[in-house]
N, C-alpha and C. Protein backbone atom coordinates (compact mmCIF):
# COMPACT_ATOMS: atom_id res chain seq x y z
N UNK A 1 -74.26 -244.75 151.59
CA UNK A 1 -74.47 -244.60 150.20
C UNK A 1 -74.53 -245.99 149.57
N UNK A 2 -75.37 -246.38 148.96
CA UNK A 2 -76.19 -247.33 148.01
C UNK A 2 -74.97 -247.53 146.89
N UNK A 3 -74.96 -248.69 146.21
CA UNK A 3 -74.28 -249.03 144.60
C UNK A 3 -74.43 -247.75 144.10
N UNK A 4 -76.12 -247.72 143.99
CA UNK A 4 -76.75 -246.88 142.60
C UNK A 4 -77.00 -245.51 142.72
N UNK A 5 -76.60 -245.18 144.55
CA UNK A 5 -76.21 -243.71 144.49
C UNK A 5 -75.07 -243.48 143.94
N UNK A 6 -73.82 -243.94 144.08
CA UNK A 6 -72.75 -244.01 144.03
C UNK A 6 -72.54 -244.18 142.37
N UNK A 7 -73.36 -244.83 141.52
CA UNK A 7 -73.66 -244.67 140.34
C UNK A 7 -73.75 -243.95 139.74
N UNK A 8 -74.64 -243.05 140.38
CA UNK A 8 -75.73 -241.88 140.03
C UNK A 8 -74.99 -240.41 140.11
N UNK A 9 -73.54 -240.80 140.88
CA UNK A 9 -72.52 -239.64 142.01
C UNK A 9 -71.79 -239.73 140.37
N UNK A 10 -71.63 -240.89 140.03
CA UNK A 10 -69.84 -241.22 139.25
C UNK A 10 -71.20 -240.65 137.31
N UNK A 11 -72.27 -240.98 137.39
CA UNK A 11 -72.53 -240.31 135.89
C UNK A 11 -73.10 -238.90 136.03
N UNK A 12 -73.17 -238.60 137.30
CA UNK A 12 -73.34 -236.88 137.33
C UNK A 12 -71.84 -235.85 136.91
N UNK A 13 -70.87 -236.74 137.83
CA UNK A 13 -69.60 -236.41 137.73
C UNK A 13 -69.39 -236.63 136.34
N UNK A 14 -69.36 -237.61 135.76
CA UNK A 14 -69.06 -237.67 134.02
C UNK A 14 -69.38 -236.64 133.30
N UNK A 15 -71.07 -236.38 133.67
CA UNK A 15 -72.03 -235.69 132.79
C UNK A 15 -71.31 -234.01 132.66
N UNK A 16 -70.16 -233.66 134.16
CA UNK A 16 -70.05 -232.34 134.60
C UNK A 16 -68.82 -232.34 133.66
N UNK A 17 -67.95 -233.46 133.70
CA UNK A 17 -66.65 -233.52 133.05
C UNK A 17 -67.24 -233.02 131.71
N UNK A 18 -68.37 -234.23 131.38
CA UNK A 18 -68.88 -234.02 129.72
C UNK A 18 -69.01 -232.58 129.35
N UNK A 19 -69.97 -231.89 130.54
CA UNK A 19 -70.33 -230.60 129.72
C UNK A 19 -69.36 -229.70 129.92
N UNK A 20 -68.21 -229.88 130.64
CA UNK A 20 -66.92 -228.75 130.74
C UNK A 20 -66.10 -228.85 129.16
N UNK A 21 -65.98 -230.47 128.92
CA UNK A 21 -65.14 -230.62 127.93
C UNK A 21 -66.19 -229.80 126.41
N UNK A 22 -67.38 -230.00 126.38
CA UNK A 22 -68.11 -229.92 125.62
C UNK A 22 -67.74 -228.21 125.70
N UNK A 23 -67.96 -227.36 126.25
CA UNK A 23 -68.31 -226.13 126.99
C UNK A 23 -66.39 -225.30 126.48
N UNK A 24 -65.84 -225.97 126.69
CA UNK A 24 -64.12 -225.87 125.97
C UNK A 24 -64.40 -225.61 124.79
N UNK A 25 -64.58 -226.90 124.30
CA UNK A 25 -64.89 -226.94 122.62
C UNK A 25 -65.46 -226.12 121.98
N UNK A 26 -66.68 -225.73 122.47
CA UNK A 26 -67.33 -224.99 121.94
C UNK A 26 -66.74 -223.30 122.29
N UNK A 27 -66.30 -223.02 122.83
CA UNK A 27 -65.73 -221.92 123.52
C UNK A 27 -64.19 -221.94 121.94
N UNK A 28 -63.67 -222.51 122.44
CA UNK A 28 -62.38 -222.76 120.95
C UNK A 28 -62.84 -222.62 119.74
N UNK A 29 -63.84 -223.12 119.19
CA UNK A 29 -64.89 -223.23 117.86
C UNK A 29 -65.12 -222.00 117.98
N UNK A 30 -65.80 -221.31 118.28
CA UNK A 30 -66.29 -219.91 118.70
C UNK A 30 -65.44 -219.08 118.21
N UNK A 31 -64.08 -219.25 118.58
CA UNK A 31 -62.66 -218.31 118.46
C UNK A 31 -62.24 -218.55 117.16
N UNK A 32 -62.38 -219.87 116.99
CA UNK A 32 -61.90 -220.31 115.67
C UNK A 32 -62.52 -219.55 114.14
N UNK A 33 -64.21 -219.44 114.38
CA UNK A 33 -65.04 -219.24 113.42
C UNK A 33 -65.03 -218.02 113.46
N UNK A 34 -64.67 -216.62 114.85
CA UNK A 34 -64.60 -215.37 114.63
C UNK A 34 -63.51 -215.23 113.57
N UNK A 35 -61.94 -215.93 114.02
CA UNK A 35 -61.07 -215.75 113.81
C UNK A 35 -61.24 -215.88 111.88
N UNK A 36 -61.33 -216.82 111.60
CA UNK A 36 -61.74 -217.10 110.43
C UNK A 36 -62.42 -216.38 109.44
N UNK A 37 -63.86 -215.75 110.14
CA UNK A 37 -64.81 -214.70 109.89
C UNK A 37 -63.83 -213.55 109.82
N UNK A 38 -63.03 -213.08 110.69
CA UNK A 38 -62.10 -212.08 110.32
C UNK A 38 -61.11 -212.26 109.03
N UNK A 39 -60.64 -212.93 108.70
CA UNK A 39 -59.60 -213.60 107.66
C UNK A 39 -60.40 -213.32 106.60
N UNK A 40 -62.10 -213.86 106.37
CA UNK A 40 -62.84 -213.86 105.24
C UNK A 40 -63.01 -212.32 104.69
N UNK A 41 -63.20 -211.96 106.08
CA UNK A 41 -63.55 -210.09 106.06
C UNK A 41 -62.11 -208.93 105.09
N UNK A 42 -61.02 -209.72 105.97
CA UNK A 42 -59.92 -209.29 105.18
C UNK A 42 -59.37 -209.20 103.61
N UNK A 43 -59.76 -210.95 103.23
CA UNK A 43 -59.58 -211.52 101.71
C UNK A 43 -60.80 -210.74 100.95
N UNK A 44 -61.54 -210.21 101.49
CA UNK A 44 -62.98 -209.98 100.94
C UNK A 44 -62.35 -208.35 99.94
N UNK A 45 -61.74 -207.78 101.65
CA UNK A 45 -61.05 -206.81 101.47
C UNK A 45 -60.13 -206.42 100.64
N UNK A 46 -59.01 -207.16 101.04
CA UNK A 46 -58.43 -207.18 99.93
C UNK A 46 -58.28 -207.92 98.12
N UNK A 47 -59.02 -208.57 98.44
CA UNK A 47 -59.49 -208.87 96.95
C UNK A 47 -60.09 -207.46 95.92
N UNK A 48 -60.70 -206.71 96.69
CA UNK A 48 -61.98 -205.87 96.29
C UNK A 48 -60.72 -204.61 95.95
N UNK A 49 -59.81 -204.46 96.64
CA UNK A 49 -58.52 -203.39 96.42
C UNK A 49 -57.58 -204.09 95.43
N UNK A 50 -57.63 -205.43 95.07
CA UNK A 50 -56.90 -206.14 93.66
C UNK A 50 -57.69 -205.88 92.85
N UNK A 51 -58.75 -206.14 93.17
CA UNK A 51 -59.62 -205.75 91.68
C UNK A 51 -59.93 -204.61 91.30
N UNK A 52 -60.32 -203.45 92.08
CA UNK A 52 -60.08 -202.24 91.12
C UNK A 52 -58.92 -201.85 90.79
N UNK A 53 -57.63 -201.94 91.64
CA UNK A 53 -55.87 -201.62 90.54
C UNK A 53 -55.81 -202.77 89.48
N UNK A 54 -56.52 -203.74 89.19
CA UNK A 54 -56.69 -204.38 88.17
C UNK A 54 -57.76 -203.87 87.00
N UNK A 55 -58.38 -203.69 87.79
CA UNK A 55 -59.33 -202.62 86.84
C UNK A 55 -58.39 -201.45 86.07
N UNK A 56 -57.70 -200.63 86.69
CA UNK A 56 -56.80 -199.59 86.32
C UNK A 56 -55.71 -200.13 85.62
N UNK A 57 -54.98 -201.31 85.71
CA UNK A 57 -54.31 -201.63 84.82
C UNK A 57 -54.69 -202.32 83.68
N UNK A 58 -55.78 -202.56 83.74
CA UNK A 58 -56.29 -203.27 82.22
C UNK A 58 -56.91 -202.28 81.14
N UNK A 59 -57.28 -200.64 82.12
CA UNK A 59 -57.74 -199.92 81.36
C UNK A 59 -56.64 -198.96 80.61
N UNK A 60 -55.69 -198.82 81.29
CA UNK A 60 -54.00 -198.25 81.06
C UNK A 60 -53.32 -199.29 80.32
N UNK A 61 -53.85 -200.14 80.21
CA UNK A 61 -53.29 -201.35 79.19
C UNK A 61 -54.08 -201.45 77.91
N UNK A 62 -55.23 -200.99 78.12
CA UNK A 62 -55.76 -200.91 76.60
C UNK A 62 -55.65 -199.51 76.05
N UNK A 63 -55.01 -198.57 77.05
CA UNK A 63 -55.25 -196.99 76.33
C UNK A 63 -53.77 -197.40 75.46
N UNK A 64 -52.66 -197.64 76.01
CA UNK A 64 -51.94 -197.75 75.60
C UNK A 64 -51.49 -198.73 74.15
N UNK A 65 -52.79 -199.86 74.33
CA UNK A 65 -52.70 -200.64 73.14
C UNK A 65 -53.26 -199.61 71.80
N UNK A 66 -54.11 -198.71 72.33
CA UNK A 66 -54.93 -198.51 71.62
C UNK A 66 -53.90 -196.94 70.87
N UNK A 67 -53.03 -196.40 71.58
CA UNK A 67 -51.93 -195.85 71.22
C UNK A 67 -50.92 -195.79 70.39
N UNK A 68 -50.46 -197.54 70.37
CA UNK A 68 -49.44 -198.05 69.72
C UNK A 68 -50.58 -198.40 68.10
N UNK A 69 -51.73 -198.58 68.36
CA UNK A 69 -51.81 -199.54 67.26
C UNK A 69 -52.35 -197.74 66.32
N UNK A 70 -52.77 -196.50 66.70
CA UNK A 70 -52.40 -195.56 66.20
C UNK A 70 -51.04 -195.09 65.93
N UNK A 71 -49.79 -195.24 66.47
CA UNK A 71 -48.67 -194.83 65.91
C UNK A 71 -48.79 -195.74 64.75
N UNK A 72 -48.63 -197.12 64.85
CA UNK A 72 -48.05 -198.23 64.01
C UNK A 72 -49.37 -197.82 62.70
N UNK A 73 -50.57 -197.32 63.13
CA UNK A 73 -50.97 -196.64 61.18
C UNK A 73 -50.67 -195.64 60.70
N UNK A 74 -50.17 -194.58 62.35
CA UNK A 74 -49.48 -193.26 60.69
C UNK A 74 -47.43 -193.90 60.33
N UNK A 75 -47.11 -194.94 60.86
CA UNK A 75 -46.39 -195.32 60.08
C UNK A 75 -46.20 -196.70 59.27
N UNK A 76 -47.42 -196.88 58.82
CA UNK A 76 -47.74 -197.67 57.68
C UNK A 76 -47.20 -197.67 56.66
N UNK A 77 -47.62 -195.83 56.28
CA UNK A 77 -47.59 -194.93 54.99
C UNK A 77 -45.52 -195.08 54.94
N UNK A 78 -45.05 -195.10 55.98
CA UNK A 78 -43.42 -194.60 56.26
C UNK A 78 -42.76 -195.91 55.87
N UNK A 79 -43.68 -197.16 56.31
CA UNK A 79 -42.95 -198.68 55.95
C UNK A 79 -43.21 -198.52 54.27
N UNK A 80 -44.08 -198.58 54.02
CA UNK A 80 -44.58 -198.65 52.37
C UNK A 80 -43.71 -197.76 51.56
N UNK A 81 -43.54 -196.79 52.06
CA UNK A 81 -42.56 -196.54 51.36
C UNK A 81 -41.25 -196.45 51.33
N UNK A 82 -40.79 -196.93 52.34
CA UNK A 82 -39.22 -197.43 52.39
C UNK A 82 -38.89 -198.88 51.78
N UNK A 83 -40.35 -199.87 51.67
CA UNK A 83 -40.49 -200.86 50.87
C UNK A 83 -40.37 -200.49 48.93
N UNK A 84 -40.88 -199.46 48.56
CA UNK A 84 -41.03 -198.82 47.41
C UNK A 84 -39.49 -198.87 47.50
N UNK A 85 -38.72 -197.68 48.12
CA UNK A 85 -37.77 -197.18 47.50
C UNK A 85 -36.58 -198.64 47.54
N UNK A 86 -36.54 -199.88 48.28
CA UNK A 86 -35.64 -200.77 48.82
C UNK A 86 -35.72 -201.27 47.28
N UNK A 87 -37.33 -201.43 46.43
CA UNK A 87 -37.56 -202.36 45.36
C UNK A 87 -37.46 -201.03 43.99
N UNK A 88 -37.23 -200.32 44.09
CA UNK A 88 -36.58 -199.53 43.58
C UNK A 88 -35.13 -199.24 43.21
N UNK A 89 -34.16 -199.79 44.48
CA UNK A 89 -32.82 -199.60 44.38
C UNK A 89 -32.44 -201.07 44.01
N UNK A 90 -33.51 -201.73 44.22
CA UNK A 90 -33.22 -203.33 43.66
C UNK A 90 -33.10 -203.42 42.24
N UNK A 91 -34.08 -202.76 41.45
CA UNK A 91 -34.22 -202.42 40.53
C UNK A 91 -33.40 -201.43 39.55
N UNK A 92 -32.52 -200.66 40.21
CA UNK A 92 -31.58 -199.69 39.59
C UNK A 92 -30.38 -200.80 39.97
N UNK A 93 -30.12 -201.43 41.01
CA UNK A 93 -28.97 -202.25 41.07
C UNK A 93 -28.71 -203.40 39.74
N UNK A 94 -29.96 -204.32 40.08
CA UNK A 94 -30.02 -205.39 38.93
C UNK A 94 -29.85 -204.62 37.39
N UNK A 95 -30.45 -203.25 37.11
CA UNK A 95 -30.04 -202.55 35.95
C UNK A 95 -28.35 -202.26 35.58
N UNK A 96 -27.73 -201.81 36.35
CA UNK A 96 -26.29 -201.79 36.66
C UNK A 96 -25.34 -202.75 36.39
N UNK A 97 -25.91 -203.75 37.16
CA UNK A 97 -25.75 -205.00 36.89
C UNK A 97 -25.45 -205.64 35.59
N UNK A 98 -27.13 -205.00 35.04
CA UNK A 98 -26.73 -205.67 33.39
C UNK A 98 -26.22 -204.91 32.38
N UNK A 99 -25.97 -203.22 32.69
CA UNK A 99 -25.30 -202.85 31.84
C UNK A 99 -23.76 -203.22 32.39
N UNK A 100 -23.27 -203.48 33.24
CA UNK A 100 -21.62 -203.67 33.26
C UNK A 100 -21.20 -205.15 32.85
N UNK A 101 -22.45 -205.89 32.56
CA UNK A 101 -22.02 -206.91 31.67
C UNK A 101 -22.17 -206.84 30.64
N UNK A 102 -22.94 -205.70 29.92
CA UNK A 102 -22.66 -205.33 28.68
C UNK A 102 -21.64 -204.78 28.28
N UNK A 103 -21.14 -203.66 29.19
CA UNK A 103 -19.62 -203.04 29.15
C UNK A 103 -18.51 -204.06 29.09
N UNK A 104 -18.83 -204.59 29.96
CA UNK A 104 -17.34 -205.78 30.30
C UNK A 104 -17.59 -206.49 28.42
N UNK A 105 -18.51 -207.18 28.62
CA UNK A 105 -18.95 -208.00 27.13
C UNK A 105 -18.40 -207.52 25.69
N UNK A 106 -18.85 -205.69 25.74
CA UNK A 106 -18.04 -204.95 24.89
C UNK A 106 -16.68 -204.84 24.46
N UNK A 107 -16.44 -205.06 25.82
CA UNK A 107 -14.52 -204.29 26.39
C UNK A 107 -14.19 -205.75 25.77
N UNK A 108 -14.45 -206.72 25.92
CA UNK A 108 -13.76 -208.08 25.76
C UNK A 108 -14.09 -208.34 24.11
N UNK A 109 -15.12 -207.60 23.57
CA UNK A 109 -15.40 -207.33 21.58
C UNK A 109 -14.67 -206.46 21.25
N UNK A 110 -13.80 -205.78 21.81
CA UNK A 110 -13.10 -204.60 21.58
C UNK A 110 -11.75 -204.69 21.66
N UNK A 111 -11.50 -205.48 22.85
CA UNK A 111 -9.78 -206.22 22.79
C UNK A 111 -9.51 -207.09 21.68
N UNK A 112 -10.44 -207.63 21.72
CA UNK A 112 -10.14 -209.01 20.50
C UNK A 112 -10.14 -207.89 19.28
N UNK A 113 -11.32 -207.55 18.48
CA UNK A 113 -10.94 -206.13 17.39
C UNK A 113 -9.45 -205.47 17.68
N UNK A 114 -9.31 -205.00 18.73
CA UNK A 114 -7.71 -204.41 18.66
C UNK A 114 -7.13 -205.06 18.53
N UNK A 115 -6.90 -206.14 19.14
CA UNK A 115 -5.78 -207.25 19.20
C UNK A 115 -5.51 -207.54 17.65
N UNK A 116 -6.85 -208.19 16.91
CA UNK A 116 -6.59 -208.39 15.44
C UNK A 116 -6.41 -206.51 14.38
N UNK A 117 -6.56 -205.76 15.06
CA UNK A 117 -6.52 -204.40 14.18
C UNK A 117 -4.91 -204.23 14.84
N UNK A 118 -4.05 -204.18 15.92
CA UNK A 118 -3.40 -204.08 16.11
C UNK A 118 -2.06 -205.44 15.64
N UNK A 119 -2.62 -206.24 15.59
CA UNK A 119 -1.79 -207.17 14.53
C UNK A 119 -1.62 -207.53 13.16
N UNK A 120 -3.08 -206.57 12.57
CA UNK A 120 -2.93 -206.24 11.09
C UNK A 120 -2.29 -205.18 10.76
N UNK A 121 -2.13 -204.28 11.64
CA UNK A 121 -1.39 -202.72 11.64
C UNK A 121 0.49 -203.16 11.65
N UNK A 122 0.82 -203.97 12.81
CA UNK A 122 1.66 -204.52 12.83
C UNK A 122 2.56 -204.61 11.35
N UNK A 123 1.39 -205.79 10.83
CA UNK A 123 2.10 -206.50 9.93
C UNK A 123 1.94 -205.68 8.67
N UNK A 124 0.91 -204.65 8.59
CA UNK A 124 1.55 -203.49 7.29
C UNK A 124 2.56 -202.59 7.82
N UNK A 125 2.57 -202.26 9.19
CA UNK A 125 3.83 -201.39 9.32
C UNK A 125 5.81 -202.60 9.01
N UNK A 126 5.40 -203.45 9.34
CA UNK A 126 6.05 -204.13 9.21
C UNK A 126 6.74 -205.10 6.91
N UNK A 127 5.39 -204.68 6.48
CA UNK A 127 5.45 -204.63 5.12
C UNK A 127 6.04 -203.54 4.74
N UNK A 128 5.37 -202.38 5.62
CA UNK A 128 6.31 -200.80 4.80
C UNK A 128 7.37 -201.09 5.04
N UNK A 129 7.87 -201.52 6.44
CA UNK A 129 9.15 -201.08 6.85
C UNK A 129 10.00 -202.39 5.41
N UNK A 130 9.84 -203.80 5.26
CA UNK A 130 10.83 -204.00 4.59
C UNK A 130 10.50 -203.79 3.30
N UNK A 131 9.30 -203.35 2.71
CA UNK A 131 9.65 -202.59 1.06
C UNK A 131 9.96 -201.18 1.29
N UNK A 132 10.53 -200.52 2.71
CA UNK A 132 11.28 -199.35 2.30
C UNK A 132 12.61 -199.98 2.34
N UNK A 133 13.44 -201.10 3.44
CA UNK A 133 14.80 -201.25 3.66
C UNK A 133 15.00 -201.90 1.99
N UNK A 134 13.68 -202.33 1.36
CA UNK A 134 14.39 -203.10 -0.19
C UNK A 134 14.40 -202.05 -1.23
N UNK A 135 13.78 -200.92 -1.06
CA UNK A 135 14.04 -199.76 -1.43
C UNK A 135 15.69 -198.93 -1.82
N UNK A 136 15.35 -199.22 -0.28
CA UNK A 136 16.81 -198.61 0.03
C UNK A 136 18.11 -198.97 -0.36
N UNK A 137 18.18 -200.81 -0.34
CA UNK A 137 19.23 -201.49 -1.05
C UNK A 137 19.11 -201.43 -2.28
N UNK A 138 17.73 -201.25 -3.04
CA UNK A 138 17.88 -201.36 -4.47
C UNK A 138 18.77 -199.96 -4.82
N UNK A 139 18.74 -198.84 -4.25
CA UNK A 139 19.37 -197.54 -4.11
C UNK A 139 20.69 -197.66 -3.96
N UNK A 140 20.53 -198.81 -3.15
CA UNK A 140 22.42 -198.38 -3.18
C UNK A 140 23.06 -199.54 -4.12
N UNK A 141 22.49 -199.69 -4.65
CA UNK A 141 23.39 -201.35 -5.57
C UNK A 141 22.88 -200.53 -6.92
């Protein structure tokens, strides 16, 4: 055997290594891209089963909005008027209010009047009483 057989022996041998290693690779890649292709198949899958129970909850989410925002107008009429009657009792209170400071205001024009009617009463019962006791001494002298 020659150099350049022996050459020819060692890049055939390479070339066999080359296409085994090559022939691996590609064999792994293969597995890899099914494997993958399966994964895509799955997410595909299950995406497609998120999105219609998403579908169902967005439509059960608006029946229900659409529920509440009917209760909340037939009791509109029920707020409005518990607002009426609150500005109503505000209104009978603050009235109350100002008649018991008229009362009190009175009661305190009315003590003072007694006070002076009851100290002018006083002082004529107190006149009778001593032109009756000078009465009385002029009677006995």
């Amino acid at each position: 055997m020659t150099i350049g057989q022996i050459a020819g022996l060692i890049a055939a041998v390479a070339f066999v290594v080359l296409v085994c290693f090559v022939g691996v690779f590609l064999h792994r890649l293969a597995k890899t891209l099914t494997a993958t292709e399966e994964s895509l198949r799955s997410l595909t899958n299950d995406a497609h089963t998120l999105s219609e129970s998403m579908d169902k909850v967005v439509n059960n989410t608006n029946e229900l909005l659409d529920d509440i925002n009917d209760k909340s107008a037939q009791l509109d009429p029920a707020v409005k008027a518990v607002a009426d009657v609150s500005e109503s009792v505000s209104d009978v209170n603050a009235a109350a209010h100002r008649l018991a400071d008229k009362l009190s205001e009175r009661q305190r024009s009315v003590s003072a009047v007694e006070k002076v009617a009851g100290s002018a009463g006083k002082m004529v019962l107190l006149n009778l009483a001593s032109k009756l006791l000078r009465r009385n001494e002029r009677k006995r002298n």
